[in-house]
Protein backbone atom coordinates (compact mmCIF):
# COMPACT_ATOMS: atom_id res chain seq x y z
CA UNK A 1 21.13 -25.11 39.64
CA UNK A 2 24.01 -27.29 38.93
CA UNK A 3 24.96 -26.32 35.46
CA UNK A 4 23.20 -24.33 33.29
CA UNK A 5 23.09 -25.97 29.66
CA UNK A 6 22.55 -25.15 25.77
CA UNK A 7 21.97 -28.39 23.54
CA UNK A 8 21.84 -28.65 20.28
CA UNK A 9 20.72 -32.29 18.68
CA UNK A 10 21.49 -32.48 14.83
CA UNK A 11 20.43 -35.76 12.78
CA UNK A 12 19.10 -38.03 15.59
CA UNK A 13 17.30 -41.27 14.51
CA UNK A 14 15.79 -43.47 17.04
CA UNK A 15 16.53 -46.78 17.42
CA UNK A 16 14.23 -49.21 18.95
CA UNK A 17 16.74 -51.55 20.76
CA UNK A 18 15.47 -54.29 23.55
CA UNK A 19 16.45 -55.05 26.98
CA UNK A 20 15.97 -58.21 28.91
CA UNK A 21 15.97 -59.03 32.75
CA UNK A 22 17.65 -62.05 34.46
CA UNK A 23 14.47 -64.18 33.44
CA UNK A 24 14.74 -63.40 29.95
CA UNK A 25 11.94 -61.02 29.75
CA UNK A 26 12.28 -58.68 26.74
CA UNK A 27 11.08 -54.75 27.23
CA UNK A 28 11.22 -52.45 24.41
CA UNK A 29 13.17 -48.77 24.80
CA UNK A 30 14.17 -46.40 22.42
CA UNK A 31 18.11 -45.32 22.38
CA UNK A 32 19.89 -42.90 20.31
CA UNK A 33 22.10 -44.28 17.53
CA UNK A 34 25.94 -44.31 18.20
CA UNK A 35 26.76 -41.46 16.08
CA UNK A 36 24.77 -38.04 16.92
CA UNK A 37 25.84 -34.48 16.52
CA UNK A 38 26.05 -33.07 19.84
CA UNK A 39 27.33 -30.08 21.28
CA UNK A 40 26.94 -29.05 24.81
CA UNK A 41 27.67 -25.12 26.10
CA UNK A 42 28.77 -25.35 29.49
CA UNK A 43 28.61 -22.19 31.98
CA UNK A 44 30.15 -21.54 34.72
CA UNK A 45 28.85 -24.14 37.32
CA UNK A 46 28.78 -23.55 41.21
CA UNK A 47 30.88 -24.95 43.88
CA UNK A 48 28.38 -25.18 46.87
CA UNK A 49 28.56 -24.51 50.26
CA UNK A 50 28.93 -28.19 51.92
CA UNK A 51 31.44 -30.10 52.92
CA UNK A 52 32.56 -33.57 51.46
CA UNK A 53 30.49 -35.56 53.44
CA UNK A 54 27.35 -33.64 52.52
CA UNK A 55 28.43 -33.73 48.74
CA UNK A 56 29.04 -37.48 49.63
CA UNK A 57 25.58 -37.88 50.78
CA UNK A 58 23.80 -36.42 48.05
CA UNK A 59 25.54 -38.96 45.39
CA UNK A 60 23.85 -42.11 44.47
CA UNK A 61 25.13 -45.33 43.64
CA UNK A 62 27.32 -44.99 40.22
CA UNK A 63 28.86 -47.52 37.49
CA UNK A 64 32.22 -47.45 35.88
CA UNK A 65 33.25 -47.00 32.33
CA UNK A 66 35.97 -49.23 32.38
CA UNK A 67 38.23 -50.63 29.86
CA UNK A 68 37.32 -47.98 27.84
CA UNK A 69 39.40 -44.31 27.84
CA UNK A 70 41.92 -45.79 30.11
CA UNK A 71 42.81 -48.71 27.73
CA UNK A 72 46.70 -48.73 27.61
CA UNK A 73 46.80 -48.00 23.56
CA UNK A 74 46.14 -45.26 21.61
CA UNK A 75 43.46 -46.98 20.06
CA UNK A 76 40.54 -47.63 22.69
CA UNK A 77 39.22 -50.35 21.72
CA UNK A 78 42.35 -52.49 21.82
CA UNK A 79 40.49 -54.08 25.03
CA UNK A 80 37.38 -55.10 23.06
CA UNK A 81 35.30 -52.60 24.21
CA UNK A 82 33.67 -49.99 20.99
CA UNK A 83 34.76 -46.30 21.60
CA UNK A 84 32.72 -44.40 24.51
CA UNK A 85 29.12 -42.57 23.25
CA UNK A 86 26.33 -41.03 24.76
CA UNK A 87 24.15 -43.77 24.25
CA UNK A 88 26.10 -45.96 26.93
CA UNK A 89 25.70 -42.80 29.44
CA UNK A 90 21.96 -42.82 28.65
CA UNK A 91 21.41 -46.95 29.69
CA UNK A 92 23.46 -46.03 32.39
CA UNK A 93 21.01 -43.30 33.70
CA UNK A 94 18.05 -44.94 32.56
CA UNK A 95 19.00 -47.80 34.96
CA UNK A 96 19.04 -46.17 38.04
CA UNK A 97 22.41 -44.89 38.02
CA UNK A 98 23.18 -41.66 38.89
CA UNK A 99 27.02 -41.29 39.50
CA UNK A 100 29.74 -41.82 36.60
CA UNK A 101 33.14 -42.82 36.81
CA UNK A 102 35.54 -42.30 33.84
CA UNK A 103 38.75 -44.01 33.96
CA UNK A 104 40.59 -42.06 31.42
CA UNK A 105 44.35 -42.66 30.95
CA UNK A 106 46.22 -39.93 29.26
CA UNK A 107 49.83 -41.43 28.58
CA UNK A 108 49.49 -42.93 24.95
CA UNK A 109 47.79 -39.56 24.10
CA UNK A 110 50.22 -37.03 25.09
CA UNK A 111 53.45 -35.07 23.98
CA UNK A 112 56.91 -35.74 25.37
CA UNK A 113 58.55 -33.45 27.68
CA UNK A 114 58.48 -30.88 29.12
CA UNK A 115 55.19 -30.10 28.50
CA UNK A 116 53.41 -33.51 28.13
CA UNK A 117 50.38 -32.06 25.66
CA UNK A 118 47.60 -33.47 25.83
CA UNK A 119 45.94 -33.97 22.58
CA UNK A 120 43.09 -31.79 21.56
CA UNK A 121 41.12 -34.63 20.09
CA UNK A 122 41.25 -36.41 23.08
CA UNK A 123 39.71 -34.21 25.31
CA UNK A 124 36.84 -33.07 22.87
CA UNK A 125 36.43 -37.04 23.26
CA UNK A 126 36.35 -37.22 27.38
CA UNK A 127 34.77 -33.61 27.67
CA UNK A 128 31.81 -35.04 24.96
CA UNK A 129 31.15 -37.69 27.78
CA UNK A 130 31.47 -35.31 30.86
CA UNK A 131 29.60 -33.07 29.35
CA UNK A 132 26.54 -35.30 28.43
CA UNK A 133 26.51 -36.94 31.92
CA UNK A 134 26.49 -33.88 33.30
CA UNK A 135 23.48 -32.35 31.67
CA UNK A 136 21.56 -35.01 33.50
CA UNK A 137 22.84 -34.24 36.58
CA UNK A 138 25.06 -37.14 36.78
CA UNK A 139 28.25 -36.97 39.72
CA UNK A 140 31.20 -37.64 37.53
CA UNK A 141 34.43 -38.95 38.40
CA UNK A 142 37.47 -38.23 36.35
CA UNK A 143 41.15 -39.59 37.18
CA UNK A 144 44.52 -40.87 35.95
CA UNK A 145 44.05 -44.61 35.40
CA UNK A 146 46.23 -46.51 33.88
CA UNK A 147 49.00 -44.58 33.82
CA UNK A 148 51.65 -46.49 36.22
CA UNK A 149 54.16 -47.27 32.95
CA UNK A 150 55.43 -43.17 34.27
CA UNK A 151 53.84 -43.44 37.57
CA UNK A 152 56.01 -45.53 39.22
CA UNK A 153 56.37 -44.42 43.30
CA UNK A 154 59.98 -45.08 43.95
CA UNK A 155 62.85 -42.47 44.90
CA UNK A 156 64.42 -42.75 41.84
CA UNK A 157 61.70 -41.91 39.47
CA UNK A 158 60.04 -39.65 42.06
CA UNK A 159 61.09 -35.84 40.59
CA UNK A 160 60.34 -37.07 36.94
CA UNK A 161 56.76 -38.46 37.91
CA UNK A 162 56.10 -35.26 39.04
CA UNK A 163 57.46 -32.82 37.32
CA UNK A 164 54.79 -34.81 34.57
CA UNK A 165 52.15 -35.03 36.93
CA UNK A 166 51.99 -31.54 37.36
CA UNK A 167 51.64 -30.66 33.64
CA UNK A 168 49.33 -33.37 33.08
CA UNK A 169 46.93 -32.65 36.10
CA UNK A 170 47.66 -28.21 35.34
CA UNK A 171 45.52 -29.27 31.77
CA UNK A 172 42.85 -31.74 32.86
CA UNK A 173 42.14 -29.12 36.39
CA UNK A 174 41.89 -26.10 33.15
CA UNK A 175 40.15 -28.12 30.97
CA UNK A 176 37.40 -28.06 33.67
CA UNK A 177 38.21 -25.05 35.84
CA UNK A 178 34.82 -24.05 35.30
CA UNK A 179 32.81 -26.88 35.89
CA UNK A 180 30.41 -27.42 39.29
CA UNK A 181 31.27 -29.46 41.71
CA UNK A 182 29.33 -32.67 40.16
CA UNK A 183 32.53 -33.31 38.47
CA UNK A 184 34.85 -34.67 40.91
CA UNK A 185 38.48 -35.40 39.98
CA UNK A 186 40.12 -38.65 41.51
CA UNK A 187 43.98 -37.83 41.36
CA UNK A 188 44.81 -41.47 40.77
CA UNK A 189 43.60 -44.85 40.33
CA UNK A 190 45.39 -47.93 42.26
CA UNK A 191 48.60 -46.13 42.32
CA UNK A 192 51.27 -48.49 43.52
CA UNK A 193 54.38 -50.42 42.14
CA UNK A 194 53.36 -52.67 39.05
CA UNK A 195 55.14 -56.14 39.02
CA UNK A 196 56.50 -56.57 42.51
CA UNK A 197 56.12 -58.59 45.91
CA UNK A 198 54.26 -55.94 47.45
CA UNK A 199 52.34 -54.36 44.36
CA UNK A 200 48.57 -55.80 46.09
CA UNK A 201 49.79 -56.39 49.55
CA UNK A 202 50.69 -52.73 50.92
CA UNK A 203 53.17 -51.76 49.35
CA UNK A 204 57.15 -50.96 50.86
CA UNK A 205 57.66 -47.94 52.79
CA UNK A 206 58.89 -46.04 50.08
CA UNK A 207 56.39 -46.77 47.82
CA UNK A 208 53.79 -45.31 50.39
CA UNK A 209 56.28 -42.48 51.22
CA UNK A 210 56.40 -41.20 47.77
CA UNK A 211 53.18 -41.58 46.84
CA UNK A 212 52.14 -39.01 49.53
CA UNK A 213 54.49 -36.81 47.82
CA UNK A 214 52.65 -37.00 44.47
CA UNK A 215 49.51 -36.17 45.90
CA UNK A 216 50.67 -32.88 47.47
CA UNK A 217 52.18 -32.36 43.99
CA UNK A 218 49.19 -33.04 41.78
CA UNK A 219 46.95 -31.23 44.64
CA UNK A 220 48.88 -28.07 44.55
CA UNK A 221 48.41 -28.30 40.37
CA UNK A 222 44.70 -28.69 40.50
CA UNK A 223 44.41 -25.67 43.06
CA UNK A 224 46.70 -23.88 41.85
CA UNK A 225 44.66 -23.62 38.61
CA UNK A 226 41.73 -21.42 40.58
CA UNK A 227 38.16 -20.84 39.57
CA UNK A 228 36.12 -23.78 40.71
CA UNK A 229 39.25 -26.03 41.17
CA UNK A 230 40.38 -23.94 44.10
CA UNK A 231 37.41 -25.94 46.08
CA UNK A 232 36.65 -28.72 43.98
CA UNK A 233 36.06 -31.86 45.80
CA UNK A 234 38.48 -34.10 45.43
CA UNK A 235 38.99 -38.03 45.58
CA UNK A 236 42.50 -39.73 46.73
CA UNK A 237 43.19 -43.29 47.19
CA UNK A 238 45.91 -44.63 49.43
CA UNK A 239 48.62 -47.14 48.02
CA UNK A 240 46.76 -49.01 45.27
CA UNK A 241 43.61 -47.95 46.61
CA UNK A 242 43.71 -50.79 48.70
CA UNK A 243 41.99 -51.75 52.00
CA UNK A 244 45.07 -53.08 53.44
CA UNK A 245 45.38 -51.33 57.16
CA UNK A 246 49.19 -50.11 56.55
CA UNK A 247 48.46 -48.08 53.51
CA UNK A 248 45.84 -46.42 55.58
CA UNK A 249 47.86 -45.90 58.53
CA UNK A 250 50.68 -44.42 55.96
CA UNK A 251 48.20 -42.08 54.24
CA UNK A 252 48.69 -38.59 54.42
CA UNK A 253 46.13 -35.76 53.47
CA UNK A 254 48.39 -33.39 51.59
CA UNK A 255 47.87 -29.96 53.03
CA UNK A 256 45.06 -31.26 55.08
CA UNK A 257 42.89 -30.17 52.61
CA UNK A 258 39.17 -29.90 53.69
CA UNK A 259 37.63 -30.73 50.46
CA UNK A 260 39.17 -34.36 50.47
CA UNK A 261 36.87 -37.94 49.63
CA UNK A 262 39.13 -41.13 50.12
CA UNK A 263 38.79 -43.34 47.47
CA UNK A 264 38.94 -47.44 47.42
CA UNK A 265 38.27 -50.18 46.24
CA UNK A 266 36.98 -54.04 47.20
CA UNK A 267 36.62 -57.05 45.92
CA UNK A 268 35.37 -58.79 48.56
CA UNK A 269 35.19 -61.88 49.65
CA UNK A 270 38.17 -62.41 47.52
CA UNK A 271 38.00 -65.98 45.99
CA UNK A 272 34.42 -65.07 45.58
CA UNK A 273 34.73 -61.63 43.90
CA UNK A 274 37.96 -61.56 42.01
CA UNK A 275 39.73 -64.49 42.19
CA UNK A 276 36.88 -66.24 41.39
CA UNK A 277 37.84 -69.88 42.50
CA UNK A 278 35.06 -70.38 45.10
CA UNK A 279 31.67 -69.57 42.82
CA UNK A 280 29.36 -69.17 45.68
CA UNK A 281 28.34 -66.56 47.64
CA UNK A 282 26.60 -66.12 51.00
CA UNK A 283 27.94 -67.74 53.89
CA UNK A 284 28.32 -66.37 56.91
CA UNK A 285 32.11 -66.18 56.92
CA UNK A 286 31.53 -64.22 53.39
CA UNK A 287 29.13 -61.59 54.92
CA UNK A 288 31.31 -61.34 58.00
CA UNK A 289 34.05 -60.21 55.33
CA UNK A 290 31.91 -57.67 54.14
CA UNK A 291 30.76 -56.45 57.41
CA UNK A 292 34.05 -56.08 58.81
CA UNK A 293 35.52 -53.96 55.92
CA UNK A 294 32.26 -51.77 56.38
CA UNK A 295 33.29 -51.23 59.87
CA UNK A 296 37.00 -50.73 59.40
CA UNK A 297 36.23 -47.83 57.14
CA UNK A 298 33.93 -46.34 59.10
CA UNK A 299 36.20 -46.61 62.10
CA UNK A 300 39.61 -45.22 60.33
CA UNK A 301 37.56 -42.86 57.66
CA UNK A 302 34.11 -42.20 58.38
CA UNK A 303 34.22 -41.36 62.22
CA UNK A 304 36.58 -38.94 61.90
CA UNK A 305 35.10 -36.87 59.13
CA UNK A 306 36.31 -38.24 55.84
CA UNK A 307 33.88 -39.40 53.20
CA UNK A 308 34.18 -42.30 51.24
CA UNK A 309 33.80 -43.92 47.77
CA UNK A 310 33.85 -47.21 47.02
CA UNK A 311 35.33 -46.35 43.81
CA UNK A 312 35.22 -49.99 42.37
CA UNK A 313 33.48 -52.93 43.31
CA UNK A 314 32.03 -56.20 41.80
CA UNK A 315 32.32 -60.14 41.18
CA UNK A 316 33.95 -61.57 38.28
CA UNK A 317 31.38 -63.39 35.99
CA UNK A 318 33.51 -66.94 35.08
CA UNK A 319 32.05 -69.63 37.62
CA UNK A 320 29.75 -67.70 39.53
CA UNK A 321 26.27 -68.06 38.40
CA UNK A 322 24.37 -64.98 38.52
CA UNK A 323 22.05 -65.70 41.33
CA UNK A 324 25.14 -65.76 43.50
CA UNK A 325 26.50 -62.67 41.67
CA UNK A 326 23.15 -61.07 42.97
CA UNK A 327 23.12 -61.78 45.97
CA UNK A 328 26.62 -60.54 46.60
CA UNK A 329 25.44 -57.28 45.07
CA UNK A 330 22.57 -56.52 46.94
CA UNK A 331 24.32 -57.36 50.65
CA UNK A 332 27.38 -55.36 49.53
CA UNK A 333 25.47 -52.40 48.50
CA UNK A 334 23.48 -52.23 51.46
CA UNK A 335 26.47 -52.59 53.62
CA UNK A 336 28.20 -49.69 52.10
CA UNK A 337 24.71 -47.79 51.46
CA UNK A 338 24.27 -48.21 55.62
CA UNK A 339 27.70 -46.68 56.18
CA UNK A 340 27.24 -43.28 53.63
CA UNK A 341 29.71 -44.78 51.24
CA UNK A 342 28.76 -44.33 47.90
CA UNK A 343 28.87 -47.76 45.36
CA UNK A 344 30.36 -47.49 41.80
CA UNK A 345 30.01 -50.82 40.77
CA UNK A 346 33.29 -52.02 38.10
CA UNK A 347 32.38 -52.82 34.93
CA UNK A 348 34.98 -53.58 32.20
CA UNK A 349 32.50 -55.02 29.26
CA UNK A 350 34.28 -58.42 30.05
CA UNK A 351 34.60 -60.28 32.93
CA UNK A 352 32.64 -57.21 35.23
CA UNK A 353 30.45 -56.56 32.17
CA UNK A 354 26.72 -55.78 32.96
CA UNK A 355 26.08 -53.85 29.83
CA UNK A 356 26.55 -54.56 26.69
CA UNK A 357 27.99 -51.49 25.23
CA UNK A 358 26.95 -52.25 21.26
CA UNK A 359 23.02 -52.59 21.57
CA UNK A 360 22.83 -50.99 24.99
CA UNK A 361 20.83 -54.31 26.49
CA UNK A 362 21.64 -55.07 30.52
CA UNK A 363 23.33 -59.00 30.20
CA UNK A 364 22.62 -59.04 33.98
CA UNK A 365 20.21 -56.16 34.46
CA UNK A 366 19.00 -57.86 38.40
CA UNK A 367 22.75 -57.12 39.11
CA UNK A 368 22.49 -53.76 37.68
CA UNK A 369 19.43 -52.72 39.85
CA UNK A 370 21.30 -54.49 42.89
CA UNK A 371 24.27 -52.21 42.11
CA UNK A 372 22.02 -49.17 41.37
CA UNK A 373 20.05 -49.52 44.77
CA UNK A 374 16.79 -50.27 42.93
CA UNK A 375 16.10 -53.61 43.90
């Protein structure tokens, strides 16, 4: 059993809310209203027996909550998105999806030094949405997002990062010492050096250097903690969590910890997926792109024993019609499905945005299949 759970519901109303497919079909489905009394009692949850990979291959595909919890404000909507519920984690499941990732940044809801508290509040607010997922047996993916205003990987700033990364990741890994091993924690997001020549492209030497240095730092905090964190799987990203073949090569596994997932990210074919100045999709030149990443990781990751999670993925929805959009989805899923990486497709409520997070209706629910492996 993965978590053993009490649940109490107090004052639910149902709301009948509709969903349509690509085609404009309408279905009916009955959500719970934003606002709901919930509380969740959470027991001590197991670490199991298996190694990454086999914890890897028991996820399924997965959709991020983004531009939500790790908006860089206070307040979380300031990015347009309303505050996180249940309800969104119920669409979410109801669609197919059965891994969660939770970009949560914890800078504009802290203390100041030296002990960088974390606001009560807050966490009730993350742990409400952990929690929930979790009772239906959900993965979940927790991290530091967009924090890089104090993570900044250069020698100068280096002992101050992580003198705060250690009292920020010391709370979150207590928070959730007890938790199974469904909830994963990613130690950081794209963590690289904002606003210079290198920030997308690798990276400089030192950047790379001392970003191996804050992993073994934040690793020792989270094991250091005990209980269920002293196995917990673990996700790490190299520089910016990019697929550039230097940060790989520069990547070090702090401690060579055997309970380690690597964690990145592609937007691939670029001018197709992010950039989005070529709107179509499908050429053989684009799925060559695709292939060739697949292979890469398998070759540098895979082979040699070390899971992987495509921890963010997707095309940008401003000239690409959505037929395009689909196909993209479906031949990148399969790619990554074919090589045991797991999919969390990136959706931000804007640009990314498959769900709308108000009336919980799919805009693009073909995509959302594509990304959930149901098509």
């Amino acid at each position: 059993m993965k978590i053993k759970w009490f649940i109490i519901l107090c004052g639910l109303v149902v709301l009948n809310c509709s969903t349509s497919n690509d085609d404009g079909e309408v279905s009916k489905i009955d959500r719970e209203p934003e606002e709901e009394i919930e509380e969740i009692e959470v027991e001590v949850g197991d670490i199991r027996n298996i190694t990454p990979t086999q914890l890897v291959a028991d996820m399924e595909p997965g959709w991020n909550f983004g531009n939500s919890f790790d908006v860089r404000d206070n307040d979380k909507t300031a990015w347009g998105n309303p505050l996180p519920t249940t309800g969104v984690v119920d669409a979410v499941y109801n669609r197919g999806f059965r891994t969660l990732r939770l970009p949560v940044t914890w800078g504009y809801n802290m203390g100041d030094a030296p002990s960088y508290e974390i606001e009560t509040s807050y966490f009730e607010r993350v742990t409400k949405i952990i929690d929930h997922a979790l009772s239906k047996d959900m993965y979940v993916i927790i991290n530091i997002h967009h924090d890089d205003k104090w993570i900044v990987p250069t020698f100068d700033q280096a002992e101050s990062t992580k003198e705060q990364l250690d009292k920020v990741w010391t709370q979150i890994a207590n928070n959730f010492k007890d938790y199974s091993d469904y909830l994963i924690f990613e130690l950081l997001n794209e963590p690289r050096h904002k606003d210079t020549p290198e920030e997308w492209t690798g990276g400089t030497e030192e950047g790379r250097t001392v970003l191996n240095d804050y992993y073994a730092t934040i690793l020792d905090a989270i094991r250091e903690t005990g209980g269920n964190n002293a196995l917990r799987k673990v996700m790490i990203a190299p520089y910016a969590a990019s697929v550039v073949q230097k940060t790989w090569d520069d990547f070090v596994i702090p401690n060579n910890d055997p309970n380690v997932i690597i964690s990145l990210h592609a937007y691939v074919p670029f001018r197709f997926a992010l950039d989005a100045s070529d709107p179509d999709w499908g050429s053989d030149a684009d799925k060559a792109d695709i292939d060739a990443l697949m292979n890469r990781i398998e070759a540098n990751f895979i082979s040699k024993g070390l899971p992987v999670v495509m921890g963010e993925w997707g095309s940008i929805g401003l000239l690409a019609d959505k037929s395009e959009r689909l196909k993209h989805a479906d031949y990148f899923v399969e790619a990554c499905m074919s090589k045991g990486i797991v999919p969390v497709v990136w959706d931000d409520g804007g640009d990314f945005g498959l769900l709308n997070r108000r009336n919980f209706v799919w805009d693009f629910p073909g995509i959302a299949d594509a990304a959930a492996n149901k098509n």
